[in-house]
C-alpha atoms as a PDB file:
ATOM      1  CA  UNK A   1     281.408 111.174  55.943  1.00  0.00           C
ATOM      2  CA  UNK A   2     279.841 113.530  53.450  1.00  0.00           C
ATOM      3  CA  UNK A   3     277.772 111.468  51.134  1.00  0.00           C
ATOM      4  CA  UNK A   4     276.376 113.443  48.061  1.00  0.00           C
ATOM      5  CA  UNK A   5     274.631 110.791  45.859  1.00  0.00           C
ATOM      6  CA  UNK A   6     275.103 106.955  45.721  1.00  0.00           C
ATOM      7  CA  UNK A   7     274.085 105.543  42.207  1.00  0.00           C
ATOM      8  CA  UNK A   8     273.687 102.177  41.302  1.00  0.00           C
ATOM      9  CA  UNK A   9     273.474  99.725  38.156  1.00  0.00           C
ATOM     10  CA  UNK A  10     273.783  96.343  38.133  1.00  0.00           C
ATOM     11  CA  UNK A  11     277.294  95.337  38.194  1.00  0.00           C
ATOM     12  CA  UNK A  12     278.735  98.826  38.817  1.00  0.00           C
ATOM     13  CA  UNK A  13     278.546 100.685  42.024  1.00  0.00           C
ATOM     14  CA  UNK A  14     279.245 104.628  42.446  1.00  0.00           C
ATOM     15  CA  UNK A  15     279.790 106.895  45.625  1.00  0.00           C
ATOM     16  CA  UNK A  16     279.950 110.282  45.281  1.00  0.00           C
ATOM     17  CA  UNK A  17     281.240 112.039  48.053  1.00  0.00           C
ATOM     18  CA  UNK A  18     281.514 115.737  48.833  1.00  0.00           C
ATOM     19  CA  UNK A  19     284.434 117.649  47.453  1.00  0.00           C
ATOM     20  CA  UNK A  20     285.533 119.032  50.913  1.00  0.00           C
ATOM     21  CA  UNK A  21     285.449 115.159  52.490  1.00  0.00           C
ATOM     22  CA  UNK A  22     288.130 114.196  49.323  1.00  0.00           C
ATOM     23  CA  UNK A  23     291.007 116.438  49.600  1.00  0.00           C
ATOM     24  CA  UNK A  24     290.856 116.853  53.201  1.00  0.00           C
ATOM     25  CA  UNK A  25     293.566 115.709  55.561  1.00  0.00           C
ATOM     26  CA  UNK A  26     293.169 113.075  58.231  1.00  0.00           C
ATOM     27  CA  UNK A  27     295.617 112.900  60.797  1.00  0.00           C
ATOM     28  CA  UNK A  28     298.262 114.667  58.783  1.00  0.00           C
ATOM     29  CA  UNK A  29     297.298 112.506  55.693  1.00  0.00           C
ATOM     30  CA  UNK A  30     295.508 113.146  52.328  1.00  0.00           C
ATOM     31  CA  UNK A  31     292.900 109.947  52.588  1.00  0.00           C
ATOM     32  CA  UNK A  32     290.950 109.660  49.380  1.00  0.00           C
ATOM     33  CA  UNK A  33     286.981 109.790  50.031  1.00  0.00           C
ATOM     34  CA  UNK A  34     286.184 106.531  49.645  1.00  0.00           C
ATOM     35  CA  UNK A  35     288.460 105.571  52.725  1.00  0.00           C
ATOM     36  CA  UNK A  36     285.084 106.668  54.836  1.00  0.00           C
ATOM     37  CA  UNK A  37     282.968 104.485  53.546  1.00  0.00           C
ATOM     38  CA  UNK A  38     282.251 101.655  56.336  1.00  0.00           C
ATOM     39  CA  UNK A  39     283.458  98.591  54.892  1.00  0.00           C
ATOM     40  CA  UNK A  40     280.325  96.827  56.496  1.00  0.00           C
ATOM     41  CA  UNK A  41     278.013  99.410  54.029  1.00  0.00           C
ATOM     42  CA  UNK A  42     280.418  98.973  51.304  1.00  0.00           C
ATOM     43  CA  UNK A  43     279.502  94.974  50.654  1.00  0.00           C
ATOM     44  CA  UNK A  44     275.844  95.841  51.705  1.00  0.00           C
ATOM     45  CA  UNK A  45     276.265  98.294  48.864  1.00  0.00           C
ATOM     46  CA  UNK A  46     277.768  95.490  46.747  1.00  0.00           C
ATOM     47  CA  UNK A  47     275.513  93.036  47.158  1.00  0.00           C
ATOM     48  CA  UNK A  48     272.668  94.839  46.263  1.00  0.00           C
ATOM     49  CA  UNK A  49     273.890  96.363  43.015  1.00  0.00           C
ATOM     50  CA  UNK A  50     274.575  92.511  41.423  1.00  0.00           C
ATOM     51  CA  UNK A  51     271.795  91.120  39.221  1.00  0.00           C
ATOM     52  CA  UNK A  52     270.768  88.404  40.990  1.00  0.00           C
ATOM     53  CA  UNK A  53     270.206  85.185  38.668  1.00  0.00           C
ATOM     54  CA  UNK A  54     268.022  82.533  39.816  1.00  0.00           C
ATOM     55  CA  UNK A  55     270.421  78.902  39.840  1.00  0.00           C
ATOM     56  CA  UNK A  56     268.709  76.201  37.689  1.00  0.00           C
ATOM     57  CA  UNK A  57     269.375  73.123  39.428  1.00  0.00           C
ATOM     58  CA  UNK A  58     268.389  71.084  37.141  1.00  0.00           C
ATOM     59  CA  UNK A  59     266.654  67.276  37.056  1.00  0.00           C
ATOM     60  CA  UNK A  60     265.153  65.738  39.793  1.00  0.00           C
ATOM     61  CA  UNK A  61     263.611  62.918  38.391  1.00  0.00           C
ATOM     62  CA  UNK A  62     263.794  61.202  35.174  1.00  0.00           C
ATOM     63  CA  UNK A  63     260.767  59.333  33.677  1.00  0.00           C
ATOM     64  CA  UNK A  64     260.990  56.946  30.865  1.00  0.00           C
ATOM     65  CA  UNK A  65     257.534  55.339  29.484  1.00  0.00           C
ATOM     66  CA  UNK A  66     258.370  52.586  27.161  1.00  0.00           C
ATOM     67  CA  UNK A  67     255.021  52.417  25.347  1.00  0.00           C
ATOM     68  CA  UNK A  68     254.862  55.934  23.925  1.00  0.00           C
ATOM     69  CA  UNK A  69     259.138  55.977  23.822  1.00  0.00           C
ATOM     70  CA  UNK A  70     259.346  59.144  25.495  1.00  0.00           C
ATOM     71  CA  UNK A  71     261.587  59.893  28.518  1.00  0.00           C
ATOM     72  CA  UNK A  72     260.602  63.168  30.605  1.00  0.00           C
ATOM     73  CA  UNK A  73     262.946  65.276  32.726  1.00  0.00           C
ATOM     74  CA  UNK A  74     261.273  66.711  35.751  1.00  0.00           C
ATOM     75  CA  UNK A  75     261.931  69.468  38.552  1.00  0.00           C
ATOM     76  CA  UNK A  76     259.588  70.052  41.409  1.00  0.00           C
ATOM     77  CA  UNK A  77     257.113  68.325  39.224  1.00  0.00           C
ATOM     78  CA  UNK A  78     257.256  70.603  36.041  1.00  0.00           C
ATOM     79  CA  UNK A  79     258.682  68.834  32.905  1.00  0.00           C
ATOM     80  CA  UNK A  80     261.751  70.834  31.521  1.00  0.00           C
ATOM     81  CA  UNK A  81     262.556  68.375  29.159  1.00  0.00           C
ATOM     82  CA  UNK A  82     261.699  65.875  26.866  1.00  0.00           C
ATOM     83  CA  UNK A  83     263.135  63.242  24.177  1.00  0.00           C
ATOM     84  CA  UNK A  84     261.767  60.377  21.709  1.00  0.00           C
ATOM     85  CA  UNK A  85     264.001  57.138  22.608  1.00  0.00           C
ATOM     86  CA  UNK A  86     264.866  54.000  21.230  1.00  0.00           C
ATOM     87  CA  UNK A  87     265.031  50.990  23.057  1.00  0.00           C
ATOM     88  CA  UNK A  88     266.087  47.092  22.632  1.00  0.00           C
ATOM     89  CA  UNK A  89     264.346  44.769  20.347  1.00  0.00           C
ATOM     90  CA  UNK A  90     262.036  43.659  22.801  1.00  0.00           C
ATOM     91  CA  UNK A  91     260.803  46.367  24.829  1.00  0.00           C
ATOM     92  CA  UNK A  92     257.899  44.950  26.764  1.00  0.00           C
ATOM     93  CA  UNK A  93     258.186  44.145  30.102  1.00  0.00           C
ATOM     94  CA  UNK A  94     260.824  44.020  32.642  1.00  0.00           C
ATOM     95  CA  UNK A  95     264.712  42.937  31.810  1.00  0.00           C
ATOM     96  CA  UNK A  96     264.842  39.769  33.267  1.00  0.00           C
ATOM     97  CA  UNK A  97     268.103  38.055  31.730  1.00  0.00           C
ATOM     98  CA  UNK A  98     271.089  38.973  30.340  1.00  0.00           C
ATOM     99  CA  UNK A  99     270.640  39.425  26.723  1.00  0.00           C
ATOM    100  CA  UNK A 100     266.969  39.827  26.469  1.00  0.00           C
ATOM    101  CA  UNK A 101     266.954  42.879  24.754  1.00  0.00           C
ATOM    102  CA  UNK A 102     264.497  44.698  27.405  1.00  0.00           C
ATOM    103  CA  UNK A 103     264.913  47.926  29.482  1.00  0.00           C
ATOM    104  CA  UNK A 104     264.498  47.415  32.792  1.00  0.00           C
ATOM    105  CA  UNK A 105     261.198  48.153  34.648  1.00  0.00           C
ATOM    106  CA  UNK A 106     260.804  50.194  38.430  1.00  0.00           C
ATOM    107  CA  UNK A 107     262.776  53.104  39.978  1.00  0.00           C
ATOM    108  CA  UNK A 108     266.319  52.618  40.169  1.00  0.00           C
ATOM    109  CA  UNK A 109     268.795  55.866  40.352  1.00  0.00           C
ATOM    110  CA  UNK A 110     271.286  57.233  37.475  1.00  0.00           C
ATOM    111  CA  UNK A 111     274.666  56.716  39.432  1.00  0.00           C
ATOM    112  CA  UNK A 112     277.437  57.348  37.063  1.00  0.00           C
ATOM    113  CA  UNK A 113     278.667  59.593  34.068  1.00  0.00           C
ATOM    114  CA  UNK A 114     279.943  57.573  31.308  1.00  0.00           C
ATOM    115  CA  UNK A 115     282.426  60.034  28.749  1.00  0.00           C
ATOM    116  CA  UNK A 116     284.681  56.817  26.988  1.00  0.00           C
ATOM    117  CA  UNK A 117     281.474  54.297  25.874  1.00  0.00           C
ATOM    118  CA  UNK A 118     281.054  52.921  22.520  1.00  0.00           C
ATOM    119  CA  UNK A 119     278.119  55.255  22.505  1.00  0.00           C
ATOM    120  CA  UNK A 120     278.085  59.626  22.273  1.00  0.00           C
ATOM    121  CA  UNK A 121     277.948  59.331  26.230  1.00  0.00           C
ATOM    122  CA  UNK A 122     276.577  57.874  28.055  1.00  0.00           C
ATOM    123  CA  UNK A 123     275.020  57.634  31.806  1.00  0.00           C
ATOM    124  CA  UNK A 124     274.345  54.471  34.270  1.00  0.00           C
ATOM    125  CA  UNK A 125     270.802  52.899  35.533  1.00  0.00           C
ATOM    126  CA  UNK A 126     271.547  51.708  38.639  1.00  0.00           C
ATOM    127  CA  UNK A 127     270.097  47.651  37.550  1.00  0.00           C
ATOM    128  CA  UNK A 128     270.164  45.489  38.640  1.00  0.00           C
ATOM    129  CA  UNK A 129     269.324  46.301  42.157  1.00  0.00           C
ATOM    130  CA  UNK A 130     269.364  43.170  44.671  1.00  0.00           C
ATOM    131  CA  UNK A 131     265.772  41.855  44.048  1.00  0.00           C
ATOM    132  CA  UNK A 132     266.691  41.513  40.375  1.00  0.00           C
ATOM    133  CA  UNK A 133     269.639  39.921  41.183  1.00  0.00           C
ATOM    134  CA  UNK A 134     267.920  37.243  43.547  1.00  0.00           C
ATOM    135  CA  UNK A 135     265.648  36.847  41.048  1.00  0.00           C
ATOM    136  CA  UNK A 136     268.083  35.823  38.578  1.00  0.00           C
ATOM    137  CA  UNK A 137     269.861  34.288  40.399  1.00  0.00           C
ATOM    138  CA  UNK A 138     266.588  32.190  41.793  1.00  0.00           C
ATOM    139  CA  UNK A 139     265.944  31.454  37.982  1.00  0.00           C
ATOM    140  CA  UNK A 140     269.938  30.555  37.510  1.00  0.00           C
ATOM    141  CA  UNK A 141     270.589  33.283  34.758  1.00  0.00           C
ATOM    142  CA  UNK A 142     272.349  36.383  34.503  1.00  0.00           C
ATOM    143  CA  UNK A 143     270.456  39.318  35.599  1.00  0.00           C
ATOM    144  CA  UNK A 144     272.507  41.296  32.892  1.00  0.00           C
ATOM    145  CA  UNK A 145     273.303  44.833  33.682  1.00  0.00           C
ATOM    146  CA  UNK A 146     275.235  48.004  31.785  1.00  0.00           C
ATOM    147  CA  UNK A 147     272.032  49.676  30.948  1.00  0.00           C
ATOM    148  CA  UNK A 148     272.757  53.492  30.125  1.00  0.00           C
ATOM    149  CA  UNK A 149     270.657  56.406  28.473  1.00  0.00           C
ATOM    150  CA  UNK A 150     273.172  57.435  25.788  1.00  0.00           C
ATOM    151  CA  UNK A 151     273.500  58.986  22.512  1.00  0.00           C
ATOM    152  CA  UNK A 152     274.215  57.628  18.753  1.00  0.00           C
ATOM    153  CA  UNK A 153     276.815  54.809  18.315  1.00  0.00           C
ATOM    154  CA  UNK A 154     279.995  57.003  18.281  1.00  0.00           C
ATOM    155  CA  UNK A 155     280.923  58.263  14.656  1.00  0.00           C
ATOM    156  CA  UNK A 156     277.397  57.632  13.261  1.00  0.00           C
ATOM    157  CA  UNK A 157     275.336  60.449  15.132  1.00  0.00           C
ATOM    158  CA  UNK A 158     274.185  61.562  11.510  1.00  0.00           C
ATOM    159  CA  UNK A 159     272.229  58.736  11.375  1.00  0.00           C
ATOM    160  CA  UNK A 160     269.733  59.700  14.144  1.00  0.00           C
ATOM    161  CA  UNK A 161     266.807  60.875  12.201  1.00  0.00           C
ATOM    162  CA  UNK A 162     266.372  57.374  11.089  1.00  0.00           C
ATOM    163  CA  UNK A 163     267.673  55.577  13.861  1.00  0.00           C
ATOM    164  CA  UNK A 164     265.274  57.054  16.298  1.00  0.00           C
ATOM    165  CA  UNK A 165     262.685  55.870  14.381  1.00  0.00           C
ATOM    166  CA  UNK A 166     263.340  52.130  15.574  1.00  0.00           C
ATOM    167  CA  UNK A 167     264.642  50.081  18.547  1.00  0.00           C
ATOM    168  CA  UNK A 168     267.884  49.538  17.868  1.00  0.00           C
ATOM    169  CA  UNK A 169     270.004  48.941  21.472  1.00  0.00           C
ATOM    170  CA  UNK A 170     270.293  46.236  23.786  1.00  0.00           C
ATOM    171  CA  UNK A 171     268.180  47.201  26.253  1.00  0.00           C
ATOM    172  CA  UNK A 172     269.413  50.363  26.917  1.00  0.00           C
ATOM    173  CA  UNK A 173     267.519  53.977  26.533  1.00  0.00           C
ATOM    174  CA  UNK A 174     268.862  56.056  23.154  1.00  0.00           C
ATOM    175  CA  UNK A 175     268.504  59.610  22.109  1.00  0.00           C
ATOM    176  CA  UNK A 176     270.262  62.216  19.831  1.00  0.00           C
ATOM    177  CA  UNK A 177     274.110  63.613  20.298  1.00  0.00           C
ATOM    178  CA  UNK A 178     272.012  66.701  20.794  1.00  0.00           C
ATOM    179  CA  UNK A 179     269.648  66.057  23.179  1.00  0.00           C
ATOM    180  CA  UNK A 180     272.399  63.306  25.815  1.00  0.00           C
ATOM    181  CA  UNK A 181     274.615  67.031  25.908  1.00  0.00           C
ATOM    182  CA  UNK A 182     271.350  68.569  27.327  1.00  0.00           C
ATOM    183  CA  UNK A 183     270.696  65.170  29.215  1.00  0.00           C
ATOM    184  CA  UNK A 184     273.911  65.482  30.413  1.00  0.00           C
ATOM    185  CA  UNK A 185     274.044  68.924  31.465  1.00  0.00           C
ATOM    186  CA  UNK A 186     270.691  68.685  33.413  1.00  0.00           C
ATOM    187  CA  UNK A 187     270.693  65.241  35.162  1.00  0.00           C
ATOM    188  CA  UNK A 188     273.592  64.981  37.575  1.00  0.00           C
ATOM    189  CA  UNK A 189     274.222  61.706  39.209  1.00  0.00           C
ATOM    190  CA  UNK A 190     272.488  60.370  42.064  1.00  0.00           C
ATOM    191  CA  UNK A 191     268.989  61.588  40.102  1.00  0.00           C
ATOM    192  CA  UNK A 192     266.308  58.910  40.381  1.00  0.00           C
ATOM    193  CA  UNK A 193     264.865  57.387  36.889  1.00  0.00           C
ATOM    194  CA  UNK A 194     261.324  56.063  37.213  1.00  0.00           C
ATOM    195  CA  UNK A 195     261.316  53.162  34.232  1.00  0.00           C
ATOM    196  CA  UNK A 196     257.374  51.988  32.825  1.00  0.00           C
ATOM    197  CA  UNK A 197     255.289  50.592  29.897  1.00  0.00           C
END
C-alpha cells in the first residue's frame, strides 16, 4: 500500500493514499484504498487519535468532624470536596441510644443510596456496627440506627441558608440540595466515612 500522508486530530482520523493505489484493480475488482490499510494499524491508528480523558473516580473516604461541622471528601489523600453540616441537637460524643440526638462516632462505611427519604436524598452510615449493638444491648436500650448524610427536608430546600446555620436533625449529617447532588455523584457506596469531634 501506497501511503501519501496520514493526518490526525483528535476524534477524526485521515489516510491519504496514492491516487494509483485507489482506482486500481485487485483481482479483477475496483477495491477502494482504504481496503489496504491493515486492520491491526487501523485501531492502532484509532486509538491514538482519541483525546484521552483522565476518569475521576471519585471519593475514597469521607471525613466528618463534628466540632468545626465540616465533612471533607477525600481521594488519594487530596480533599476534593467540602460542606458545612448540621447535626442533631446534641452533637457531642458518640450515639449511644436511640433517640439521643447524636451522630455516631468511629469509621463505619456509607452502604446504601437512599432516592425516596423524607429528606432531598439521602445516603446510609453503616451504624450501628456489632460493638454498638452489644453495647446497647449490654445497657438494655436501643442502639438506634437510620443515620444518613442527606439534604434539606424535602419541599423546604429554600430554607438552607438558615437551616445550616443550626443543628436541626436527629442525629444524622445535613447539607444543601446542592451540595448531597455533588455528594451523591462523588461518593459511591461501599466508601468508608471516618466520624469525630
Amino acid at each position: 500500500m501506497d501511503i501519501k500522508a496520514v493526518k490526525m486530530k483528535p476524534g477524526r482520523l485521515s489516510v491519504l493514499c496514492s491516487s494509483r493505489f485507489s482506482n486500481k484493480a485487485q483481482g479483477g475488482m475496483k477495491v477502494p484504498c482504504s481496503k489496504f490499510i491493515n486492520q491491526y494499524s487501523l485501531v492502532v491508528l484509532m486509538l491514538v487519535s482519541f483525546d484521552v480523558q483522565p476518569v475521576f473516580a471519585g471519593a475514597d473516604r469521607v471525613i466528618v468532624d463534628k466540632s468545626d461541622r465540616i465533612m471533607t471528601l477525600h481521594e488519594q489523600g487530596k480533599i476534593i470536596a467540602s460542606y458545612d453540616i448540621s447535626l442533631g441537637g446534641a452533637p457531642e460524643g458518640h450515639k449511644t441510644q436511640e433517640g439521643d440526638q447524636k451522630t455516631p462516632e468511629g469509621t463505619y462505611a456509607l452502604d446504601y443510596k437512599n432516592e425516596n427519604s423524607s429528606f432531598y436524598r439521602s445516603m446510609h452510615v453503616s451504624y450501628p456496627n456489632a460493638v454498638d449493638r452489644a453495647q446497647a444491648e449490654k445497657r438494655g436500650v436501643s442502639p438506634g440506627g437510620m443515620i444518613m448524610v442527606h439534604g434539606q427536608r424535602n419541599g423546604f430546600g429554600w430554607l438552607s441558608s438558615i437551616m445550616q446555620h443550626f443543628d436541626w436533625t436527629d442525629g444524622c449529617i445535613a447539607i444543601s440540595n446542592d451540595e448531597m447532588d455533588e455528594f451523591m455523584e462523588l461518593v459511591e457506596p461501599g466508601t468508608p466515612i471516618e466520624i469525630r469531634w
